[in-house]
N, C-alpha and C. Protein backbone atom coordinates (compact mmCIF):
# COMPACT_ATOMS: atom_id res chain seq x y z
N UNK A 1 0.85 -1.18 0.00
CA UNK A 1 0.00 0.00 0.00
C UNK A 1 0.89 1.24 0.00
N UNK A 2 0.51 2.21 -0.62
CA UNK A 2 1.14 3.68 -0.71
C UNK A 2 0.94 3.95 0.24
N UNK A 3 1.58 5.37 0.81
CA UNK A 3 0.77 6.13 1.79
C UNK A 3 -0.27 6.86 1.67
N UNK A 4 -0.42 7.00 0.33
CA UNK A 4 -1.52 7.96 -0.24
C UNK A 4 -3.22 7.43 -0.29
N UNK A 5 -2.58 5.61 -0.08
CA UNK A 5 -4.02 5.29 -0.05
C UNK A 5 -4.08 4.76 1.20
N UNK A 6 -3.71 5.36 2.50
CA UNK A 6 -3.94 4.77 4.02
C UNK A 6 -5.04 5.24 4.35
N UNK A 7 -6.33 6.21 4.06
CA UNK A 7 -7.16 6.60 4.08
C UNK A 7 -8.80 5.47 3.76
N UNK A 8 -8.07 4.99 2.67
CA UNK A 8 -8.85 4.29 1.88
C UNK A 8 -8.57 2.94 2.80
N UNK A 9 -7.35 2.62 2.38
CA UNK A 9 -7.06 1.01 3.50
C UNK A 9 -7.82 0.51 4.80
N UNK A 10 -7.89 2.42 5.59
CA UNK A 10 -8.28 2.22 7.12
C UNK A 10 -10.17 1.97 7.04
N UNK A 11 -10.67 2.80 5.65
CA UNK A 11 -12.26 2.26 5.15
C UNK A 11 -12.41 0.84 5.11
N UNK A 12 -11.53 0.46 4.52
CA UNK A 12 -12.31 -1.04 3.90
C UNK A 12 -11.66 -1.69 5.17
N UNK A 13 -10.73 -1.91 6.08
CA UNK A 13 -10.44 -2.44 7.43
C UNK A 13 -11.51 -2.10 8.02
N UNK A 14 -12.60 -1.21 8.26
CA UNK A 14 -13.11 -0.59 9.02
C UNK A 14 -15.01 -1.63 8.96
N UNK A 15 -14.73 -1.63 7.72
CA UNK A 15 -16.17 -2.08 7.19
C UNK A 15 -15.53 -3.41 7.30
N UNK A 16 -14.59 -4.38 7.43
CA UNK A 16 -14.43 -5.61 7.81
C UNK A 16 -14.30 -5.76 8.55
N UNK A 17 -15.24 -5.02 9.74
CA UNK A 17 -15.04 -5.37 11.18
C UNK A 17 -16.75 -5.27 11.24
N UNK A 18 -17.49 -5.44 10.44
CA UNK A 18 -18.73 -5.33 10.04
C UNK A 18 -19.75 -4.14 10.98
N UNK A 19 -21.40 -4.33 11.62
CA UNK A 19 -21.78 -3.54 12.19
C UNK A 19 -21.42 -3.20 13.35
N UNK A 20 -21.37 -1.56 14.24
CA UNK A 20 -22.48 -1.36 13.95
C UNK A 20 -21.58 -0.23 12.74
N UNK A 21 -20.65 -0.47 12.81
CA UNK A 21 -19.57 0.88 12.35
C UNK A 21 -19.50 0.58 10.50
N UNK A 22 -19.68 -0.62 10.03
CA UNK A 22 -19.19 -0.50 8.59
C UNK A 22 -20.34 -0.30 8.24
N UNK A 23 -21.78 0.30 7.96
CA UNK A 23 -22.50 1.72 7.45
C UNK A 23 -21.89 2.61 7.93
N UNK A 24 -21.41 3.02 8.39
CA UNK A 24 -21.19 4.29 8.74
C UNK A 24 -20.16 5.06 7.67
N UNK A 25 -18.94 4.07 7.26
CA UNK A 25 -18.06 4.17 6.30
C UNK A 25 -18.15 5.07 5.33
N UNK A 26 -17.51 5.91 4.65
CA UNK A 26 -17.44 6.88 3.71
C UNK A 26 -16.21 6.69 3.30
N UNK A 27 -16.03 7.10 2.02
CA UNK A 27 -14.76 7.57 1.26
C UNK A 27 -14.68 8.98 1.89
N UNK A 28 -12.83 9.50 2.12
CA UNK A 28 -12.51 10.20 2.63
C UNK A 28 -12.20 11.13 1.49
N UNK A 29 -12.70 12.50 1.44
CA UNK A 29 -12.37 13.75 0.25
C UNK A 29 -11.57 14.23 0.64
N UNK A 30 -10.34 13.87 1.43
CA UNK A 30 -8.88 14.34 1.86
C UNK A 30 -7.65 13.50 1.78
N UNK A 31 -6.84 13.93 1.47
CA UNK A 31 -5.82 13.04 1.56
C UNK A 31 -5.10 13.06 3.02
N UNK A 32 -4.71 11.91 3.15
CA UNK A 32 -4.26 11.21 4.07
C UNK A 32 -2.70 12.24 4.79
N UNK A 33 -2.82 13.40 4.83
CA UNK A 33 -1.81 14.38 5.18
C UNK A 33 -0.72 13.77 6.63
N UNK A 34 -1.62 13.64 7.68
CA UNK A 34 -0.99 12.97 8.79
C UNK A 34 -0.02 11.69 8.25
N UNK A 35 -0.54 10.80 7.36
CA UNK A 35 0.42 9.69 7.13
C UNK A 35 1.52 9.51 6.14
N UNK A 36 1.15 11.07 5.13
CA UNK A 36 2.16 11.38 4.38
C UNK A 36 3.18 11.85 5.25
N UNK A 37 2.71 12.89 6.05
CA UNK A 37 3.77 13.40 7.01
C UNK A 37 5.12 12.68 7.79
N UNK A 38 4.17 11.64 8.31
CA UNK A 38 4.60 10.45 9.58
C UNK A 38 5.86 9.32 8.55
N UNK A 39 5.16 9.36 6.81
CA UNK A 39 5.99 8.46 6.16
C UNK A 39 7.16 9.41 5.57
N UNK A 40 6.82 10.06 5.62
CA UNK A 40 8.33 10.78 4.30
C UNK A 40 9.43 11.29 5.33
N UNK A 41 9.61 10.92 5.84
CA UNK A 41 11.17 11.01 6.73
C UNK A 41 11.92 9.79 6.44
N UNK A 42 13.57 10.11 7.07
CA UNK A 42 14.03 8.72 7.34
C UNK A 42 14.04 7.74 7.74
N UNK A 43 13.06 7.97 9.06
CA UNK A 43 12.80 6.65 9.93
C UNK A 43 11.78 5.41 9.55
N UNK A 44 10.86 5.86 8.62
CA UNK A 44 10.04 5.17 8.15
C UNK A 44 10.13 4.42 6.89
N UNK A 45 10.72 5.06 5.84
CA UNK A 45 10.57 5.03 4.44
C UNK A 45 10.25 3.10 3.80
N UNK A 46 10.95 2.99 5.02
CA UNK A 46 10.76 1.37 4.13
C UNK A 46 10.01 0.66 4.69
N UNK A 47 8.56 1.19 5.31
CA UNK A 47 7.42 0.73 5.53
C UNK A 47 6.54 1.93 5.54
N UNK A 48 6.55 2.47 4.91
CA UNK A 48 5.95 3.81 4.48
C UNK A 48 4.82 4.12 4.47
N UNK A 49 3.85 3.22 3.83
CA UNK A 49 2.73 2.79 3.46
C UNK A 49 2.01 2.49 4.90
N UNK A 50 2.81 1.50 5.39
CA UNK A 50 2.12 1.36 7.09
C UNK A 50 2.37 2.14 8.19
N UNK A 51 3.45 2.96 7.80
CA UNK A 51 3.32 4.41 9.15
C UNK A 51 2.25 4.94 8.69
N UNK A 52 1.92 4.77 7.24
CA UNK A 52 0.69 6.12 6.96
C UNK A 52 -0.62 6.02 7.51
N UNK A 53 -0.57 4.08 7.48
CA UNK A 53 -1.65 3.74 7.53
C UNK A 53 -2.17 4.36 9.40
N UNK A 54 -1.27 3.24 10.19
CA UNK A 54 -0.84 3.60 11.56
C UNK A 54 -1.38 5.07 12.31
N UNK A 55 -0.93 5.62 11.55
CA UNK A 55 -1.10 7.49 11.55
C UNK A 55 -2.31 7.70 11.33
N UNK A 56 -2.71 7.12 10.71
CA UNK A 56 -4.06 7.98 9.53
C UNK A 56 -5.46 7.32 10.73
N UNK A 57 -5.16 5.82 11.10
CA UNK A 57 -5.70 5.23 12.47
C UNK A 57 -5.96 5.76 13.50
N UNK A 58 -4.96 6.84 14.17
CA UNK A 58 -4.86 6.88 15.46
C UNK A 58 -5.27 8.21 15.27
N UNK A 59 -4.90 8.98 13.98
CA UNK A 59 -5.61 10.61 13.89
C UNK A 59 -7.42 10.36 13.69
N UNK A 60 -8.01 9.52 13.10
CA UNK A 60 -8.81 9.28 12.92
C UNK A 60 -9.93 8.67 14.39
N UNK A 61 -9.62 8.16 14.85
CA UNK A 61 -9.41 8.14 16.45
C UNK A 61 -9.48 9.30 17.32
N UNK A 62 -8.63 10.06 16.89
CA UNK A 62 -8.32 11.54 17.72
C UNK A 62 -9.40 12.18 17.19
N UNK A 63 -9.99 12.64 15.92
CA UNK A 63 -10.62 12.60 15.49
C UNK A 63 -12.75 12.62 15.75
N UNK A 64 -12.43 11.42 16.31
CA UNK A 64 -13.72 10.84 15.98
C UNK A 64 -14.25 11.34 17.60
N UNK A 65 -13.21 11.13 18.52
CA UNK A 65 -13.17 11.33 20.34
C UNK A 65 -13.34 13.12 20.48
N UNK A 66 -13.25 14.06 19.60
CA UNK A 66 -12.66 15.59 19.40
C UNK A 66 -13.40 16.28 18.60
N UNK A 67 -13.32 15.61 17.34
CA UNK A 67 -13.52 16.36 15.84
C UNK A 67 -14.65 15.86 15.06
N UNK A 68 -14.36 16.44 14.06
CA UNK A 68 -15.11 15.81 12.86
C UNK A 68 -14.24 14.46 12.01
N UNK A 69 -15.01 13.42 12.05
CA UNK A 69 -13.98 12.11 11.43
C UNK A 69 -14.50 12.38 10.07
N UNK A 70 -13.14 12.14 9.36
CA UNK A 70 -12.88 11.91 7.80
C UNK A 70 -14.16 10.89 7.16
N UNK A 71 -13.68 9.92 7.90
CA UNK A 71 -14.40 8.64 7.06
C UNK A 71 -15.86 7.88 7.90
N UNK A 72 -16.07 8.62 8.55
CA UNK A 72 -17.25 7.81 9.02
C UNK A 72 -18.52 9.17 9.14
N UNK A 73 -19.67 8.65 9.01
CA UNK A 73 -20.77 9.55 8.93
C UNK A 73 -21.74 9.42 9.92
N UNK A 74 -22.59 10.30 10.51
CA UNK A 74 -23.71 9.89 11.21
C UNK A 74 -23.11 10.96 12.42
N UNK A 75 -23.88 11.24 13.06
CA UNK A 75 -23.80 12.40 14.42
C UNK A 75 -24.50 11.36 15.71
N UNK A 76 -24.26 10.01 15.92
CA UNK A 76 -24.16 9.46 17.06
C UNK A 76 -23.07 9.60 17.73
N UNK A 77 -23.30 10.01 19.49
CA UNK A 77 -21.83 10.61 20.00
C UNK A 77 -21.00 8.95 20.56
N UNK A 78 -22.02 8.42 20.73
CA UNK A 78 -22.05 6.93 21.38
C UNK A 78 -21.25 5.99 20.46
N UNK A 79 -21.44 6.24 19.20
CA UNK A 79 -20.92 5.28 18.21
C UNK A 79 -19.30 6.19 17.85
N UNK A 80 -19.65 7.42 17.82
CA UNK A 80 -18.36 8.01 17.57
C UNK A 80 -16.76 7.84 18.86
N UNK A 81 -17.48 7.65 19.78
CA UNK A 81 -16.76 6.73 20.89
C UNK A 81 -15.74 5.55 20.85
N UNK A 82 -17.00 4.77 20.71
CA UNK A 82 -16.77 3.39 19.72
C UNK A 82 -15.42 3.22 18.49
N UNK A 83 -15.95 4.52 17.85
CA UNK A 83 -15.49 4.03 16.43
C UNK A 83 -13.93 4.89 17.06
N UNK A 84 -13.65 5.65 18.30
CA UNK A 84 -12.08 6.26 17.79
C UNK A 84 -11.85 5.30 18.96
N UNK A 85 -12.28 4.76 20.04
CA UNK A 85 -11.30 3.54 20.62
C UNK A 85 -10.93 2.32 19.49
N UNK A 86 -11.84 2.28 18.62
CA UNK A 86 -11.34 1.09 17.61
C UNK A 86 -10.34 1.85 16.77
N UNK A 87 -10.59 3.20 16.08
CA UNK A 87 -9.50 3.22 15.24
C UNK A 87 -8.19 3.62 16.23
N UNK A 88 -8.21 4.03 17.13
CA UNK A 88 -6.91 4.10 18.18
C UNK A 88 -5.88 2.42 18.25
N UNK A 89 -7.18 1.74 18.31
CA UNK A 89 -6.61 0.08 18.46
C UNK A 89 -5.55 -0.03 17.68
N UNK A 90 -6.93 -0.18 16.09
CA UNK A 90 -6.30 -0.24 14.79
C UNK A 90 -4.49 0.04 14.53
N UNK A 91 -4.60 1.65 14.76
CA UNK A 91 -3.22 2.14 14.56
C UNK A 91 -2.57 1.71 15.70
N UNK A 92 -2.42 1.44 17.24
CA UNK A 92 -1.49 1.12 17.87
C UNK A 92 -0.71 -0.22 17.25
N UNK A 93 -1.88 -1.10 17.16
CA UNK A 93 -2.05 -2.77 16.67
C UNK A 93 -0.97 -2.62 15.87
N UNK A 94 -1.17 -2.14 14.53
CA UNK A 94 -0.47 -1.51 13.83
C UNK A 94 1.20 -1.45 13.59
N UNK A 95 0.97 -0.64 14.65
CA UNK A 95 2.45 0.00 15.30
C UNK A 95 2.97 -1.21 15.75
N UNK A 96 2.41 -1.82 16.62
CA UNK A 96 3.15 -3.21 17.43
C UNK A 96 3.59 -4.10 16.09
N UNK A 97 2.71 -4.62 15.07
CA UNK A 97 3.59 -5.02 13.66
C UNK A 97 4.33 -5.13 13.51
N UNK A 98 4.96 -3.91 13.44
CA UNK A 98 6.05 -3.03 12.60
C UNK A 98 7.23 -3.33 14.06
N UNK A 99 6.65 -3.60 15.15
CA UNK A 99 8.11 -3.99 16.17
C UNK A 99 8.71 -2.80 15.92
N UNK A 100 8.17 -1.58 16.56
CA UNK A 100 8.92 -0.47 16.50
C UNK A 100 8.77 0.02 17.82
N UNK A 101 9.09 0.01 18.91
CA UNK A 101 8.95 0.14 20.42
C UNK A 101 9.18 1.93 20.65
N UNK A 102 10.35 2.18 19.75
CA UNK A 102 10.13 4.08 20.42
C UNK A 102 8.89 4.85 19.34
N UNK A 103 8.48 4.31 18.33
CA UNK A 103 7.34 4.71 17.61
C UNK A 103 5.96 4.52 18.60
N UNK A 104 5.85 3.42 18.86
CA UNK A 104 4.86 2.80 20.25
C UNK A 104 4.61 4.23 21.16
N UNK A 105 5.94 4.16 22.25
CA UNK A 105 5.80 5.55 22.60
C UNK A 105 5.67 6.73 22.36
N UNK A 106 5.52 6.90 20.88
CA UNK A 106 5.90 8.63 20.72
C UNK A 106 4.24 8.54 20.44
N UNK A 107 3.69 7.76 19.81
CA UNK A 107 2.16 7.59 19.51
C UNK A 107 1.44 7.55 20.82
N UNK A 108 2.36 6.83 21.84
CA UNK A 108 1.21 6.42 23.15
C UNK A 108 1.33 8.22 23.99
N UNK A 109 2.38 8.48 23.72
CA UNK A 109 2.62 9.43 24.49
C UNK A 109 1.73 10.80 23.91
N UNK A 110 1.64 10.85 22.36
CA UNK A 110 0.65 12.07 21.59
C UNK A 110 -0.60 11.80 21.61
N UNK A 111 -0.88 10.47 21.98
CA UNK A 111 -2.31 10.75 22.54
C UNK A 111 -2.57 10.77 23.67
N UNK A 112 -1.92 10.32 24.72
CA UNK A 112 -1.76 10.65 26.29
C UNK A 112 -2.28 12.48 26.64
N UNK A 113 -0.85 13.05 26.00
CA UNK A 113 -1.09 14.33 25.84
C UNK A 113 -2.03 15.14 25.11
N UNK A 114 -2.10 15.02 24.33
CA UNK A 114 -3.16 15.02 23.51
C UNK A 114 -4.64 15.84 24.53
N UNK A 115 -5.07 14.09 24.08
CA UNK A 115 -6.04 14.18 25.41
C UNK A 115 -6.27 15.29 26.61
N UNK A 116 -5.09 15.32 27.65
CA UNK A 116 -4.73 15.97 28.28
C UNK A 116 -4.99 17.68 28.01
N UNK A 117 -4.52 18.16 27.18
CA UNK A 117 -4.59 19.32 26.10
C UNK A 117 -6.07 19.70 26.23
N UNK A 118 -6.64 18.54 25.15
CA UNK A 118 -7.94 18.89 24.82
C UNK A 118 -9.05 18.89 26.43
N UNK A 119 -8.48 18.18 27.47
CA UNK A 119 -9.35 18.00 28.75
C UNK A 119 -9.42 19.84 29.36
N UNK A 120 -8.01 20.36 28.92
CA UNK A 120 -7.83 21.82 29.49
C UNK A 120 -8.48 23.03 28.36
N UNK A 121 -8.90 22.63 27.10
CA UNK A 121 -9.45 23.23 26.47
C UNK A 121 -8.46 24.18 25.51
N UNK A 122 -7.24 23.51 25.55
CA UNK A 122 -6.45 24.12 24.73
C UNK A 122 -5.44 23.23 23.49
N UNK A 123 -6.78 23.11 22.25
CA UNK A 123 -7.13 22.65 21.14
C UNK A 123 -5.70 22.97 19.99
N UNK A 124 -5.33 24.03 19.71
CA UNK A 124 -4.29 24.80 19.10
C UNK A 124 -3.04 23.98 20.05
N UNK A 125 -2.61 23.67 21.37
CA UNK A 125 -1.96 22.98 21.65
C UNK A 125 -1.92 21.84 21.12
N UNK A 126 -2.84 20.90 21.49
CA UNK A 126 -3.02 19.59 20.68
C UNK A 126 -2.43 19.53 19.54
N UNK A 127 -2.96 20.63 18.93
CA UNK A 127 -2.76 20.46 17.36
C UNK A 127 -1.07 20.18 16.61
N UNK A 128 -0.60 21.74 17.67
CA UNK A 128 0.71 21.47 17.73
C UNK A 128 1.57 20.29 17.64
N UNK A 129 0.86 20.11 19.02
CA UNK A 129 1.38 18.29 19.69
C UNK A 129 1.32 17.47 18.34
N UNK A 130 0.86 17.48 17.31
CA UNK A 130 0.34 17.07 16.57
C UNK A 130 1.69 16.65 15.59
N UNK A 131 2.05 17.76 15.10
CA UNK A 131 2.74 18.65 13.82
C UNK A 131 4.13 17.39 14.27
N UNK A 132 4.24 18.21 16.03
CA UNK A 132 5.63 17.93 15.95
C UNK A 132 5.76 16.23 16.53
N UNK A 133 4.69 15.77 16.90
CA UNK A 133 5.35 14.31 17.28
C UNK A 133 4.88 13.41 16.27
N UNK A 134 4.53 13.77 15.06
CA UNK A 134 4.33 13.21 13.65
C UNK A 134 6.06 13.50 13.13
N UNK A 135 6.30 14.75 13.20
CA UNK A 135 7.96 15.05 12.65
C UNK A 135 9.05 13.72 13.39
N UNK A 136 8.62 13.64 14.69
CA UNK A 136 9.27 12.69 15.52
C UNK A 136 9.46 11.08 14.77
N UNK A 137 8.20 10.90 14.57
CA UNK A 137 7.91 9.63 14.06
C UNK A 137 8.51 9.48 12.67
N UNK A 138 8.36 10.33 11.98
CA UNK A 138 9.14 10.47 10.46
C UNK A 138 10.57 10.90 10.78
N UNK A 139 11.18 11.44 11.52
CA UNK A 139 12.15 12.04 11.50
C UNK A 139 13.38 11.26 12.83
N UNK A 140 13.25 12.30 13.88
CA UNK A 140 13.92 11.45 14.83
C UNK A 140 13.40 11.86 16.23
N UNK A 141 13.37 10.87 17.35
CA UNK A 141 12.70 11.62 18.15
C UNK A 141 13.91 12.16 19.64
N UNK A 142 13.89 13.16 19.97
CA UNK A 142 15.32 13.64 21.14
C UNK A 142 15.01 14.34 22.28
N UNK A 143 15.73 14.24 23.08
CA UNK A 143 15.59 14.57 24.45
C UNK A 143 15.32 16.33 24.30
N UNK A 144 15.33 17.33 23.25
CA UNK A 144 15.12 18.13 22.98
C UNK A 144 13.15 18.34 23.06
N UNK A 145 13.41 17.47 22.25
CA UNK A 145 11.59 17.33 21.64
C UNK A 145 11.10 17.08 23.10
N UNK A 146 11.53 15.95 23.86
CA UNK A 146 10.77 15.26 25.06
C UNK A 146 10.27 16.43 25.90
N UNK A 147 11.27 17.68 26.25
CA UNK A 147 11.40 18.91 27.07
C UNK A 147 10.39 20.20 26.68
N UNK A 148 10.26 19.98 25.40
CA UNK A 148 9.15 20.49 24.94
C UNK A 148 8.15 20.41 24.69
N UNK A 149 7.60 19.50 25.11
CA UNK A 149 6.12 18.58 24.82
C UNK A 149 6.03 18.51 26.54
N UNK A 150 7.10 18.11 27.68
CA UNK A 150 6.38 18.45 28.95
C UNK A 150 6.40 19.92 29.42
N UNK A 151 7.32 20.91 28.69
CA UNK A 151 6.80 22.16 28.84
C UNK A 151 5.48 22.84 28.19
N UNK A 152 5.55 22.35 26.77
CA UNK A 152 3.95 22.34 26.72
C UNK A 152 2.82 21.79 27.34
N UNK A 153 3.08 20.78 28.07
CA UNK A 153 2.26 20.14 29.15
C UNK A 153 1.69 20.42 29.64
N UNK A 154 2.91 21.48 30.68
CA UNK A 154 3.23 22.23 32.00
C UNK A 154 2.63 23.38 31.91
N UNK A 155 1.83 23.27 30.58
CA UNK A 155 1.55 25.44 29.92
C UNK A 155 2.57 25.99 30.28
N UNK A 156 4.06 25.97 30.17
CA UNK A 156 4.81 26.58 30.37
C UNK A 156 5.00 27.98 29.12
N UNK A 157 5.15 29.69 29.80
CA UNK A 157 5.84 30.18 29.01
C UNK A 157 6.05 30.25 27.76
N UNK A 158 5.24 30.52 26.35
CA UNK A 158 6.31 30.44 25.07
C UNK A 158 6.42 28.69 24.66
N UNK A 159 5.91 28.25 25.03
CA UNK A 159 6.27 26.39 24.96
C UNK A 159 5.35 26.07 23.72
N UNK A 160 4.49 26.74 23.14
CA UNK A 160 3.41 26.68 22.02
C UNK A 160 4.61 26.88 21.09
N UNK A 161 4.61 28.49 21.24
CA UNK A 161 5.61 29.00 20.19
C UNK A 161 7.36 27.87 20.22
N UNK A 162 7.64 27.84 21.17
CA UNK A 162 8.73 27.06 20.97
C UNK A 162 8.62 25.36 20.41
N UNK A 163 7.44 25.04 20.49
CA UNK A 163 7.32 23.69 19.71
C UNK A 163 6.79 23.66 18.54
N UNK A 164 6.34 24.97 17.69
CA UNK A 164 5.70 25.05 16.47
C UNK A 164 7.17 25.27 15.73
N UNK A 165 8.63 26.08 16.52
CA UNK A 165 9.32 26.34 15.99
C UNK A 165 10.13 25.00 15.81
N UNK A 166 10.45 24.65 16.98
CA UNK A 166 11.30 22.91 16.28
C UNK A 166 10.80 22.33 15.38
N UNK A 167 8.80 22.54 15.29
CA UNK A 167 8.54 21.78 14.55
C UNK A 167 8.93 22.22 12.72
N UNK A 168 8.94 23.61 12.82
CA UNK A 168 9.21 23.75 11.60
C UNK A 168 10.91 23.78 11.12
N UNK A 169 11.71 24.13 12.29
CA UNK A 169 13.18 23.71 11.99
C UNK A 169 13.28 21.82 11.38
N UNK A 170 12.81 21.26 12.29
CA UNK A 170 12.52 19.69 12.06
C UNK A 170 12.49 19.37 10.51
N UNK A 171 10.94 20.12 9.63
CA UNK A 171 10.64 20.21 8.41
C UNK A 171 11.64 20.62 7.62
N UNK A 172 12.16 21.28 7.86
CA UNK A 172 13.35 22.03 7.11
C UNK A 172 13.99 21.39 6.69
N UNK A 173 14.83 20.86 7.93
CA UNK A 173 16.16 20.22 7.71
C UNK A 173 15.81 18.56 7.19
N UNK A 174 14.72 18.38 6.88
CA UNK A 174 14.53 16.46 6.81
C UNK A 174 13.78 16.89 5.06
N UNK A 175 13.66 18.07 4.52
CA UNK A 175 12.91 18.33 3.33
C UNK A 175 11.53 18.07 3.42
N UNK A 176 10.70 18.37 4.63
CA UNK A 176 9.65 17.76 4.53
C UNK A 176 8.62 19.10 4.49
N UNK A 177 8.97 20.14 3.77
CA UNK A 177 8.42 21.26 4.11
C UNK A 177 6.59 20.80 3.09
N UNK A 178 6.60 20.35 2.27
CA UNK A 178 5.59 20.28 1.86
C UNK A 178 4.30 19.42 2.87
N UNK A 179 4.99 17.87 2.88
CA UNK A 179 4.51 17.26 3.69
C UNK A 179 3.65 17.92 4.93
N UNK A 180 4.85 18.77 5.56
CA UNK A 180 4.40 19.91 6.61
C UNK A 180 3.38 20.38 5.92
N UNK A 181 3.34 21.44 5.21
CA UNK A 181 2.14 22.33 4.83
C UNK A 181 1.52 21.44 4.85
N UNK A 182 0.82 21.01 4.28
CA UNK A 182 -0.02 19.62 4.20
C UNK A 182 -0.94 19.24 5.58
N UNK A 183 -0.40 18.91 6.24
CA UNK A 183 -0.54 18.62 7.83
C UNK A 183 -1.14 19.75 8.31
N UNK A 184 -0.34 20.72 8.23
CA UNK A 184 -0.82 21.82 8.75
C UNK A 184 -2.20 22.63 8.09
N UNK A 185 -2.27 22.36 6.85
CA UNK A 185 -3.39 22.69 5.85
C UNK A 185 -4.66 22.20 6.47
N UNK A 186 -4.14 20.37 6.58
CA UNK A 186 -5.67 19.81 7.59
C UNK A 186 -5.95 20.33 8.86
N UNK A 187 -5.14 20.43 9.49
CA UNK A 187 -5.89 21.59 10.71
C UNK A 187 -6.51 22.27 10.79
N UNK A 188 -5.64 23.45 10.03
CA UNK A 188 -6.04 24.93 9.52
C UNK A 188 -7.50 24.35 9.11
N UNK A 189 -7.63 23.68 7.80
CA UNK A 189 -9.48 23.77 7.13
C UNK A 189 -10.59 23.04 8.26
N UNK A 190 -10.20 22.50 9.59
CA UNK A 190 -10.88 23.01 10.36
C UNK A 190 -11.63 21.05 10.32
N UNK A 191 -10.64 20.03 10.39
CA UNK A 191 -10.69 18.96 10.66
C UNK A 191 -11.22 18.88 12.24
N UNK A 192 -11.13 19.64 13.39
CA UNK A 192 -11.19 19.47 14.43
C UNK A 192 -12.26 20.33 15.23
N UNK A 193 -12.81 20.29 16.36
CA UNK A 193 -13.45 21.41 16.84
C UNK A 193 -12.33 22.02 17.27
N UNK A 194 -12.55 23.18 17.87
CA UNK A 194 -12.15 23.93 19.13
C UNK A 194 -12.62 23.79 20.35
């Protein structure tokens, strides 16, 4: 599988897990930005296709618990529950596959936080959280990054601004500036509540 079609992959996985969730299923009118992101670094490339997928799982998940989900339809809050503890599964499951143990954590840990974020009502954090522990997963993950994600935690000070900035130094230096936009594009058009 490409990464381009992890969108599509995580549909038809989704609907082979039959009711009450496969009606619900839709084709997604976005591309799969999070798993392009998560694949086009060095760390991934030669399973590319399944970081995207992985990614595209666990955002979809985040998603469904938060936001508006890509691929599934219907305004039940009960089923939308449902459907992001399963796609959370999905992508961890996923992850365990691939026998990638610091990927495990950087995923367990962005939705840990995550969560956390969104419990304090500060959504634009999350999002952040987002950008840069996707760069992690594609890229590399360092005791730099770790300090900035518990100062963003911590609402520390400038810790927004200072993790949007690694995140875009990160992009830079790995060529992933498009990828980035991208990612950041799905935010921006408003994939999520506030």
């Amino acid at each position: 599988m490409s990464p381009a079609e992890a969108l599509v992959a995580l549909g038809e996985r989704v609907r082979s897990e039959g009711e009450p969730l496969a009606s619900a299923v839709q084709t997604a009118e976005v591309e799969p930005a999070f798993g392009l992101l998560a694949s086009s670094g060095p760390r991934n490339s030669a399973f590319a296709g399944e970081y995207a997928f992985v990614v595209e799982a666990v955002r979809e998940g985040y998603l469904c618990h938060y936001g508006n989900p890509r691929i599934l339809t219907g305004g039940d809050d009960d089923l939308a529950l449902l459907a992001g503890d399963l796609f959370y599964a999905i992508g961890i499951n996923g992850l365990a596959a691939l026998d990638d143990p610091e990927s495990v954590g950087i995923l367990s840990d962005l939705i840990r936080v995550a969560a956390g974020l969104r419990a304090e009502a500060r959504a634009e954090a999350a999002e952040q959280l987002w950008l840069a522990q996707l760069l992690a997963l594609s890229c590399e993950n360092s005791d730099e990054l770790k300090g900035l994600v518990r100062a963003l935690e911590g609402n520390e000070a400038d810790s927004l601004k200072a993790l949007a900035d690694w995140s875009l130094r990160m992009a830079q230096a790995h060529g992933l500036d498009r990828a980035f936009a991208g990612a950041r594009k799905a935010i921006d058009s408003g994939t999520f509540d506030s």
